[in-house]
Protein backbone atom coordinates (compact mmCIF):
# COMPACT_ATOMS: atom_id res chain seq x y z
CA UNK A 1 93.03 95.50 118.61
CA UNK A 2 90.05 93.63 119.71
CA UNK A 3 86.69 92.76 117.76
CA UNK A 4 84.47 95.62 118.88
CA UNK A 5 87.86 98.03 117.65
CA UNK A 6 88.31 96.02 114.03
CA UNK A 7 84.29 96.40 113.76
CA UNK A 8 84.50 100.01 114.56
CA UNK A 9 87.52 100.38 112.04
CA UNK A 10 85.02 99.26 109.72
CA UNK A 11 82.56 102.05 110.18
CA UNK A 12 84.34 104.99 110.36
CA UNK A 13 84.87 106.96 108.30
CA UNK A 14 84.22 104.98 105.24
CA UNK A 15 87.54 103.61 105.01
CA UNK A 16 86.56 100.00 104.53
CA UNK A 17 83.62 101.04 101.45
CA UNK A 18 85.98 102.61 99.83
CA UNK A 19 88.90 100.51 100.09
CA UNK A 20 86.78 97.82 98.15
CA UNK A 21 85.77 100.33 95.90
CA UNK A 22 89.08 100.60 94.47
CA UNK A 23 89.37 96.72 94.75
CA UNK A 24 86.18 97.17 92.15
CA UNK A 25 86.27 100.18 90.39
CA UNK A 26 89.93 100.09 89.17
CA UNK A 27 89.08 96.87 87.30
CA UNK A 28 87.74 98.78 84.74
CA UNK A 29 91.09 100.70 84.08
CA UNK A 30 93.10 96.96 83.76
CA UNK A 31 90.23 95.46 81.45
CA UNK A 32 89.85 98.49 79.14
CA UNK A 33 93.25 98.35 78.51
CA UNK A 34 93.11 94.57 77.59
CA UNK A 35 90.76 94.87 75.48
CA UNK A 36 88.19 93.47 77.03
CA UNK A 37 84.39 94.87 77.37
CA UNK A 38 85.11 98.28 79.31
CA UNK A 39 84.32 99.88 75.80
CA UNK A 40 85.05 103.36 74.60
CA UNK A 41 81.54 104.87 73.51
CA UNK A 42 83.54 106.93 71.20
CA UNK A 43 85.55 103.79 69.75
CA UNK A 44 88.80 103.89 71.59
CA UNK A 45 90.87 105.07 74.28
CA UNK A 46 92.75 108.11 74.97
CA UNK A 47 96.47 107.74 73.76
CA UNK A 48 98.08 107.98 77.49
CA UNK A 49 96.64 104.98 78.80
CA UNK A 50 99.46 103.28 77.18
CA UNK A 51 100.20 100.35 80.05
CA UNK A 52 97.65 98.16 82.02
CA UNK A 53 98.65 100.63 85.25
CA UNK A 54 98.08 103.65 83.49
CA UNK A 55 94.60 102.66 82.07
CA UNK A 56 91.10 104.28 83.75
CA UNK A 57 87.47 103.07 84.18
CA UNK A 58 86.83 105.69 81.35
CA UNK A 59 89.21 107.17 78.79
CA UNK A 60 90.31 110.46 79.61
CA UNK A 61 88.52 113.11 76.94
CA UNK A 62 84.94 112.42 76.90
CA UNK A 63 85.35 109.26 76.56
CA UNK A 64 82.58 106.28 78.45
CA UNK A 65 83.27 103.36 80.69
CA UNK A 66 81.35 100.12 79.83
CA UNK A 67 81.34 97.25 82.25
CA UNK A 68 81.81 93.97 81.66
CA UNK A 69 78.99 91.68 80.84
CA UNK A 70 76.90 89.92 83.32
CA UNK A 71 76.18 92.85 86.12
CA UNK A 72 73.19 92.04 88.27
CA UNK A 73 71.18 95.18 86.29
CA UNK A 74 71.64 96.26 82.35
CA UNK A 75 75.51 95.70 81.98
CA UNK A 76 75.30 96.19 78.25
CA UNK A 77 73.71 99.59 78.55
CA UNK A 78 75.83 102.51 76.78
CA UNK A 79 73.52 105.48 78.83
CA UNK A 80 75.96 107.68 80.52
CA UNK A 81 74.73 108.14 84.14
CA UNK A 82 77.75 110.30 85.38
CA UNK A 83 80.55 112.30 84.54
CA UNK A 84 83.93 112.66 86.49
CA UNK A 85 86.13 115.35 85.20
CA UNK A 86 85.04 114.89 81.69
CA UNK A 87 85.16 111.17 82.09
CA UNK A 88 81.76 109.29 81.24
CA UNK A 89 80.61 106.43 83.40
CA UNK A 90 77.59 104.02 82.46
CA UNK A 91 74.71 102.57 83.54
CA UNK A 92 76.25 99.43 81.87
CA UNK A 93 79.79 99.79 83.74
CA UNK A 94 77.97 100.62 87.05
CA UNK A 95 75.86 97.28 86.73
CA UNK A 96 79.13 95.70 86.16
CA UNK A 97 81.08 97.22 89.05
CA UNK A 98 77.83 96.19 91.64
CA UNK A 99 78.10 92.78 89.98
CA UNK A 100 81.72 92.06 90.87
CA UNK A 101 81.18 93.87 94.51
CA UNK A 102 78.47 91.19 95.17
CA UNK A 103 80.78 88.30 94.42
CA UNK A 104 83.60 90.00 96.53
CA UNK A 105 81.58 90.42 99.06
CA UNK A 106 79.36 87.25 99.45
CA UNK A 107 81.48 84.64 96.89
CA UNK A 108 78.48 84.12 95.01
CA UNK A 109 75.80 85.81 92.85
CA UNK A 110 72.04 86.33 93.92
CA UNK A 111 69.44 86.39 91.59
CA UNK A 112 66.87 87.28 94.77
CA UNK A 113 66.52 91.17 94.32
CA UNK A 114 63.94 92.92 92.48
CA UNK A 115 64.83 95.81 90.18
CA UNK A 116 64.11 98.57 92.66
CA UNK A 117 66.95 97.29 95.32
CA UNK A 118 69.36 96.78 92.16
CA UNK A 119 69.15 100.44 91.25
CA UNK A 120 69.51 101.20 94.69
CA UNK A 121 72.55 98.92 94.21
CA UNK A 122 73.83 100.47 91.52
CA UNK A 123 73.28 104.10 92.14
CA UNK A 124 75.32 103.58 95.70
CA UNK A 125 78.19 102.08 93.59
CA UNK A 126 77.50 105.04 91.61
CA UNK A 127 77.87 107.84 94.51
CA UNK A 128 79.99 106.36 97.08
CA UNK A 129 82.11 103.65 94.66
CA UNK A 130 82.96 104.82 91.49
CA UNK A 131 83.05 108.56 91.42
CA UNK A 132 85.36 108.08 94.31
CA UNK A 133 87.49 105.60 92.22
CA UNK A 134 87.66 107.67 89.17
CA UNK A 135 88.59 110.56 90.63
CA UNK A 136 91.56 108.84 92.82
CA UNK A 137 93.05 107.13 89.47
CA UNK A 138 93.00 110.66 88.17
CA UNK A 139 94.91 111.81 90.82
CA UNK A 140 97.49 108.97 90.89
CA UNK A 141 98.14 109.55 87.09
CA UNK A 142 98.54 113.32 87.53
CA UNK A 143 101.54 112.95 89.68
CA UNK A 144 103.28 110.82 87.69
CA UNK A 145 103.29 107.50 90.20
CA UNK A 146 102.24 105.08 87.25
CA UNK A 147 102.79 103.05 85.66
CA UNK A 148 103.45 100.41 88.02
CA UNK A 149 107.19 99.43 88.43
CA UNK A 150 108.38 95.91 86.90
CA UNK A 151 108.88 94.60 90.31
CA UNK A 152 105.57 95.47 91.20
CA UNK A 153 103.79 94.36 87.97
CA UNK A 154 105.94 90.80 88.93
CA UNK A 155 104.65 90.44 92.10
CA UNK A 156 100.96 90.84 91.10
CA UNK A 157 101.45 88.17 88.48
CA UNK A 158 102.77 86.03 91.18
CA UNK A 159 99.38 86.45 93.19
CA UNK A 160 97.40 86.00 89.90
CA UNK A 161 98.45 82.59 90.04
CA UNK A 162 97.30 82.02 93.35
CA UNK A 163 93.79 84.10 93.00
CA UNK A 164 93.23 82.26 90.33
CA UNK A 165 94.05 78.92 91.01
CA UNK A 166 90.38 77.62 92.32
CA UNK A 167 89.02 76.45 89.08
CA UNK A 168 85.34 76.38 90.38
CA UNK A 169 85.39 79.62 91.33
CA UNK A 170 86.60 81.05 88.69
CA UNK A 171 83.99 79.35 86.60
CA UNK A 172 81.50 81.36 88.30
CA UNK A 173 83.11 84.34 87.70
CA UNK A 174 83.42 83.32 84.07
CA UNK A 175 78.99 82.72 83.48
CA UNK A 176 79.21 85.88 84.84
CA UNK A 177 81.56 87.39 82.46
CA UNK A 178 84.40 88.13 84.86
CA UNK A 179 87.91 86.93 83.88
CA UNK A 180 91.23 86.83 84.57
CA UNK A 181 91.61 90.48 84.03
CA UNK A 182 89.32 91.60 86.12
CA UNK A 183 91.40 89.39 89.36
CA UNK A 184 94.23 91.55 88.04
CA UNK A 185 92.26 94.47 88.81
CA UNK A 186 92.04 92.88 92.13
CA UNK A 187 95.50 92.65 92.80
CA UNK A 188 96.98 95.99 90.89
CA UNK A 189 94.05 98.15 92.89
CA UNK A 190 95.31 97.26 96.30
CA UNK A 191 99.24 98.16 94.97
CA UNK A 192 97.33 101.52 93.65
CA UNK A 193 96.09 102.18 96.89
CA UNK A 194 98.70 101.46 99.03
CA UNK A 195 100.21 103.46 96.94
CA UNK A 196 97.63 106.76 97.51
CA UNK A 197 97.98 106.15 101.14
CA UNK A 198 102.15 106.08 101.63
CA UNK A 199 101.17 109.45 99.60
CA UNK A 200 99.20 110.97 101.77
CA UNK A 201 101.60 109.77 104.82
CA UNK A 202 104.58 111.09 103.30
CA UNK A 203 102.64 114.49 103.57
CA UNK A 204 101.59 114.11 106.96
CA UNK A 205 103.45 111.36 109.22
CA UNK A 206 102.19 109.30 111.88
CA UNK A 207 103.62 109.95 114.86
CA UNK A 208 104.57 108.29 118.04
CA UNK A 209 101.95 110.85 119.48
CA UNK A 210 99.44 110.53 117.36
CA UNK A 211 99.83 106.96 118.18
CA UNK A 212 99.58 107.54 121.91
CA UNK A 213 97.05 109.91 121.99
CA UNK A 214 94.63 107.29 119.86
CA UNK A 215 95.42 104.61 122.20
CA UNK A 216 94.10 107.12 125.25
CA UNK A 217 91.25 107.98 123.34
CA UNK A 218 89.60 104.63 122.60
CA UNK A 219 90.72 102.52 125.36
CA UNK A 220 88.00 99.77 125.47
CA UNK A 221 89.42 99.30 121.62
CA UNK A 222 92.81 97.23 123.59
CA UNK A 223 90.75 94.94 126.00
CA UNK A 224 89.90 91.98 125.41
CA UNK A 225 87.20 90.67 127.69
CA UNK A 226 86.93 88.02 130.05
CA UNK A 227 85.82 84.95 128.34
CA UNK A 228 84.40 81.93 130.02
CA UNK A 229 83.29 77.87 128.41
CA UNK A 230 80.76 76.58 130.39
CA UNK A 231 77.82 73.83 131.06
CA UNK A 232 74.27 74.54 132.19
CA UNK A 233 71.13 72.99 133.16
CA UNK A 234 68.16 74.84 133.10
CA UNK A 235 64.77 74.72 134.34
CA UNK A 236 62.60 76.80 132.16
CA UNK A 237 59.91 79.05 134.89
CA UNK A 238 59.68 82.53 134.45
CA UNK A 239 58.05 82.45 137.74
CA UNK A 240 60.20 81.05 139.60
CA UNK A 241 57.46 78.59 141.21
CA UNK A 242 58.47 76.26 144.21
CA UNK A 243 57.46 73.41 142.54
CA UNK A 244 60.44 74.19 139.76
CA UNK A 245 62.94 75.17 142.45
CA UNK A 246 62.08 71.54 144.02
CA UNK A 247 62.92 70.01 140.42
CA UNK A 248 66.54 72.04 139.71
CA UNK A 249 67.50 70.87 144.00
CA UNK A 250 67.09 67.68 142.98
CA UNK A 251 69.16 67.90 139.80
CA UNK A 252 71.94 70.15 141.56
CA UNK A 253 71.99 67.17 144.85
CA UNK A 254 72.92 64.73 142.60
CA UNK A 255 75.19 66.55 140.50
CA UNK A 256 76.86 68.03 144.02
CA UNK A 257 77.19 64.03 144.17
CA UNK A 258 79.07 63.09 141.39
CA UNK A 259 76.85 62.07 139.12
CA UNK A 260 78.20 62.90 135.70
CA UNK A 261 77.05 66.68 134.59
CA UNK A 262 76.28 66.10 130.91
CA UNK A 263 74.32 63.20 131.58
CA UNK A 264 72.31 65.37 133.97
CA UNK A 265 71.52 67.87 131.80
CA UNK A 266 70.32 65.63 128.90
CA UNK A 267 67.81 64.06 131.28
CA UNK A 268 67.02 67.05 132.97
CA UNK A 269 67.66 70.40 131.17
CA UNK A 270 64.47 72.49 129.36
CA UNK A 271 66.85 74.51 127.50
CA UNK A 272 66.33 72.88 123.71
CA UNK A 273 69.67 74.56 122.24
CA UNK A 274 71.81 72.36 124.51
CA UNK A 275 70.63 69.79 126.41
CA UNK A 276 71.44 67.18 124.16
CA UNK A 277 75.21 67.99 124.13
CA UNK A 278 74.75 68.05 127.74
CA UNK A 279 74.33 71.55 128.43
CA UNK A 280 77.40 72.59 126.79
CA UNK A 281 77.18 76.41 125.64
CA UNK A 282 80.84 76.55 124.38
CA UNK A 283 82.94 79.85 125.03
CA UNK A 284 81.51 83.33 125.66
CA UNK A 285 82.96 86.88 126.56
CA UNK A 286 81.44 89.25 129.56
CA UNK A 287 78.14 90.99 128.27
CA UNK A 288 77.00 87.96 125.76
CA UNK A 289 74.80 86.52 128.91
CA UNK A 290 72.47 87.91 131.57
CA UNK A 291 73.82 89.89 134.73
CA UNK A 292 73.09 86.68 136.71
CA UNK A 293 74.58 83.92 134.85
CA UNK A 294 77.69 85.96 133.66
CA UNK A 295 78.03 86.57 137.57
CA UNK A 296 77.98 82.96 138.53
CA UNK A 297 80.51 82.24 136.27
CA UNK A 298 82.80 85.09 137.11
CA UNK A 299 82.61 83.38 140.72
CA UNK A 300 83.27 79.70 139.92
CA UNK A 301 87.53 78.30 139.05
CA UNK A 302 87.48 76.04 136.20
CA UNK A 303 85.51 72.66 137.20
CA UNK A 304 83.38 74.12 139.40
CA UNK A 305 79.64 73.79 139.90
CA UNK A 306 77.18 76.69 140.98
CA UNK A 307 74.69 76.57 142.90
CA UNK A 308 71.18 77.88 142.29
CA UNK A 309 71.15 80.69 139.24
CA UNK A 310 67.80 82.65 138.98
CA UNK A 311 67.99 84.27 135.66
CA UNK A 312 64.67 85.63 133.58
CA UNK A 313 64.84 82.42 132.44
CA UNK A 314 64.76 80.18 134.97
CA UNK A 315 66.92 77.89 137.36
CA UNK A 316 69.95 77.46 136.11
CA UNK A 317 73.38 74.64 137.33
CA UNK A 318 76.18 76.46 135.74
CA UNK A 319 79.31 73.82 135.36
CA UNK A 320 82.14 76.02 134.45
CA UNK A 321 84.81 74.59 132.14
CA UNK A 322 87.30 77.32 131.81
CA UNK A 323 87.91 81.06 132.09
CA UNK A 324 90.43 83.48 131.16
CA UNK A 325 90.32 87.02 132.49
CA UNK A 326 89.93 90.33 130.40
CA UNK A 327 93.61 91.85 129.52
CA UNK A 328 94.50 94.84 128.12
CA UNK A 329 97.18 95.34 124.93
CA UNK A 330 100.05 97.11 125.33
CA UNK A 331 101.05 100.56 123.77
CA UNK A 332 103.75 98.74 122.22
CA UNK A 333 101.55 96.04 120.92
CA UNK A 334 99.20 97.72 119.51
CA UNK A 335 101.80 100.40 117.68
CA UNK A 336 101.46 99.46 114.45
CA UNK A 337 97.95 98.36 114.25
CA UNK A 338 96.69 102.04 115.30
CA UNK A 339 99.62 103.85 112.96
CA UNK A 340 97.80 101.95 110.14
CA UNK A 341 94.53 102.61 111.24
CA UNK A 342 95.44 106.66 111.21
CA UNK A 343 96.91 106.14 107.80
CA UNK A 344 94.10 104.52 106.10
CA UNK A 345 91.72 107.19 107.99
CA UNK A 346 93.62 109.96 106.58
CA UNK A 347 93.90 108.58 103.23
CA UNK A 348 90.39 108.24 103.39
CA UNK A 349 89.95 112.24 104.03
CA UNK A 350 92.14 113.36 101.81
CA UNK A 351 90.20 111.29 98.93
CA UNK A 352 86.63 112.55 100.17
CA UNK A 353 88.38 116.12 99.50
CA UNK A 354 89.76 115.34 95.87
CA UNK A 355 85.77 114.10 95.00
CA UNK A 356 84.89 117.46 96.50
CA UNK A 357 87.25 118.96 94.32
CA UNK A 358 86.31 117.31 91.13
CA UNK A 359 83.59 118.15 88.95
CA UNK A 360 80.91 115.46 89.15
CA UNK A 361 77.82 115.61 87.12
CA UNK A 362 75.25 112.99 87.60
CA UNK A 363 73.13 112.52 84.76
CA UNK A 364 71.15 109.37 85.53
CA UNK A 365 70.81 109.14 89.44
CA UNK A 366 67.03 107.82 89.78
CA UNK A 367 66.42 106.52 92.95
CA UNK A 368 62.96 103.92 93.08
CA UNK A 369 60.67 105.26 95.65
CA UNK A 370 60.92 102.25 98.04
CA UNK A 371 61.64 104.46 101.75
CA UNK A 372 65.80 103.36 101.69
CA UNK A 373 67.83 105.44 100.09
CA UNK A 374 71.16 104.10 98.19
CA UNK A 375 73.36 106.71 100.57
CA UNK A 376 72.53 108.94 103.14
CA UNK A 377 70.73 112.20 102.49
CA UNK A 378 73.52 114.08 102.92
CA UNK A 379 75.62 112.35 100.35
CA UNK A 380 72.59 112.38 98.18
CA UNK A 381 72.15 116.03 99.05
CA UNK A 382 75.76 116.58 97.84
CA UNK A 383 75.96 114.23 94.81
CA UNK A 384 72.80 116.09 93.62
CA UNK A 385 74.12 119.50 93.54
């Protein structure tokens, strides 16, 4: 698939949020049962979470999820914001849970938002990350898929010792008290969720005409577009005055003579972003530049020079470097990239229908009145009641 079909992949459907919310969330389940922070507010957990696979971001029973220390709001606060099938979630664990999802997300920690846009934050974790989490582990325990087998639990300590092999970074993690439990969490989520979605494809297979019919459906998804590297020399004049036109003659008569382009172009070019490589603008796809200049170039073979380009811009000598044309993937190519896409994408319904189906109270969802809401209204709408 190209980029503008692995950016769309990303939107729909909300595959890719929660993905990394079970990346997150189930980190809770693998640190409560270590021992670590994700406290019980009722002093302990309930007696089936008896392995590190089994265990959940809350005890089963009434009992509360506490995240670990160092969230980017109140991470040692006890208030119960939520409640997921009789599971209690806090304000402290939902802190904790936006914490980690910022240093997923951008490797670092930012200290740069007020306390408005953290409860934002935190009450989208809340809504579209957690509840969603809690209610999948739920499901995964209630048919009987954990814990995890020994060959499975092997290979996740095999990764541990990769993931956690950059000292530096994991001294980051560790001033902002996430551990070596919580990059277990890492690795025994995605298992857990691979593990939902062969699940839901057992039920309902992908097949070789679902895969067709996708491929018909979103064809620009399989081309990739013509992409060109290229030189220019500009003239800056929005007006296109003759007295400009003289200047960018003279500089395409002696380039038309041999003399060398990029030296050209760092005597003569206006455009600030380039001239002093001489002119180079590196490799671009059809669409990136204006009708005119992406024209040009379509036109020239590789070591060609243009002629006179009138562009919004200016006059342009357009020095093309190399092209390759647009192509389309095969069917066969792109197989198995759309069969996973349709797997994830059902997965992805079938656990918006078990939150449906779950009984979700939320206690503590304040949203500051700053105009940008933590979800949209409609998830709001729903999560409200």
């Amino acid at each position: 698939m190209n980029e503008k079909a692995q950016e769309q992949i990303k939107r729909d459907a909300r595959t890719k949020r929660i993905l990394l919310a079970i990346i997150i969330v189930l980190a809770a389940a693998l640190a409560f049962t270590l021992g670590t922070r994700f406290a019980d507010s009722k002093g302990g957990a309930d007696g089936g979470s008896s392995s590190a696979a089994a265990g959940d971001s809350g005890a089963s029973g009434g009992s509360s999820a506490q995240a670990a220390s160092g969230g980017s709001g109140d991470v040692s606060s006890s208030e119960v914001i939520a409640r997921v099938d009789g599971v209690d979630v806090t304000e402290g664990f939902v802190a904790g849970v936006n914490l980690l999802m910022e240093f997923l997300q951008t490797g670092t920690f930012s200290d740069a938002y007020t306390d408005d846009e953290k409860l934002i934050q935190e009450n989208n974790v809340l809504v579209t990350y957690v509840v969603p989490n809690q209610v999948i582990r739920a499901h995964l325990e209630s048919t009987g898929v954990l814990p995890l087998s020994e060959e499975q639990q092997a290979e996740i300590s095999t990764n541990l010792e990769q993931l956690t092999s950059d000292a530096d970074a994991m001294d980051q993690l560790a001033q902002h008290g996430i551990g070596e439990q919580e990059a277990v969490y890492y690795l025994e989520s995605n298992t857990l969720w691979n593990m939902y979605v062969e699940e839901v494809a057992a039920a309902e297979p992908v097949t070789d005409a679902d895969i067709q019919a996708y491929y018909e459906e979103n064809p620009d998804y399989f081309v990739t577009p013509a992409s060109m590297t290229a030189s220019h020399i500009l003239i800056s004049d929005t007006e296109h005055t003759a007295e400009k036109r003289a200047v960018i003659e003279e500089v395409l008569a002696k380039a038309q003579a041999g003399e060398d382009f990029a030296a050209l172009a760092q005597e003569y070019s206006e455009d600030t972003g380039t001239a002093s490589s001489g002119g180079d603008l590196g490799t671009f796809t059809t669409g990136q530049m204006v009708q005119e200049f992406e024209d040009a170039c379509l036109a020239l073979s590789p070591g060609e020079i243009s002629g006179i380009v009138e562009t919004e811009y200016g006059y342009h000598i357009i020095k093309l470097v190399d092209k390759t044309d647009a192509s389309t993937q095969p069917l066969e190519d792109a197989s198995e990239s759309i069969k996973y896409y349709i797997e994830q994408e059902r997965a992805t319904a079938a656990l918006d229908a078990l939150v449906a189906a779950a009984k979700v109270e939320y206690l503590g969802l304040t949203v500051p009145d700053t105009g940008v809401p933590p979800v949209s209204e409609e998830e709001l709408a729903t999560a409200r009641g």
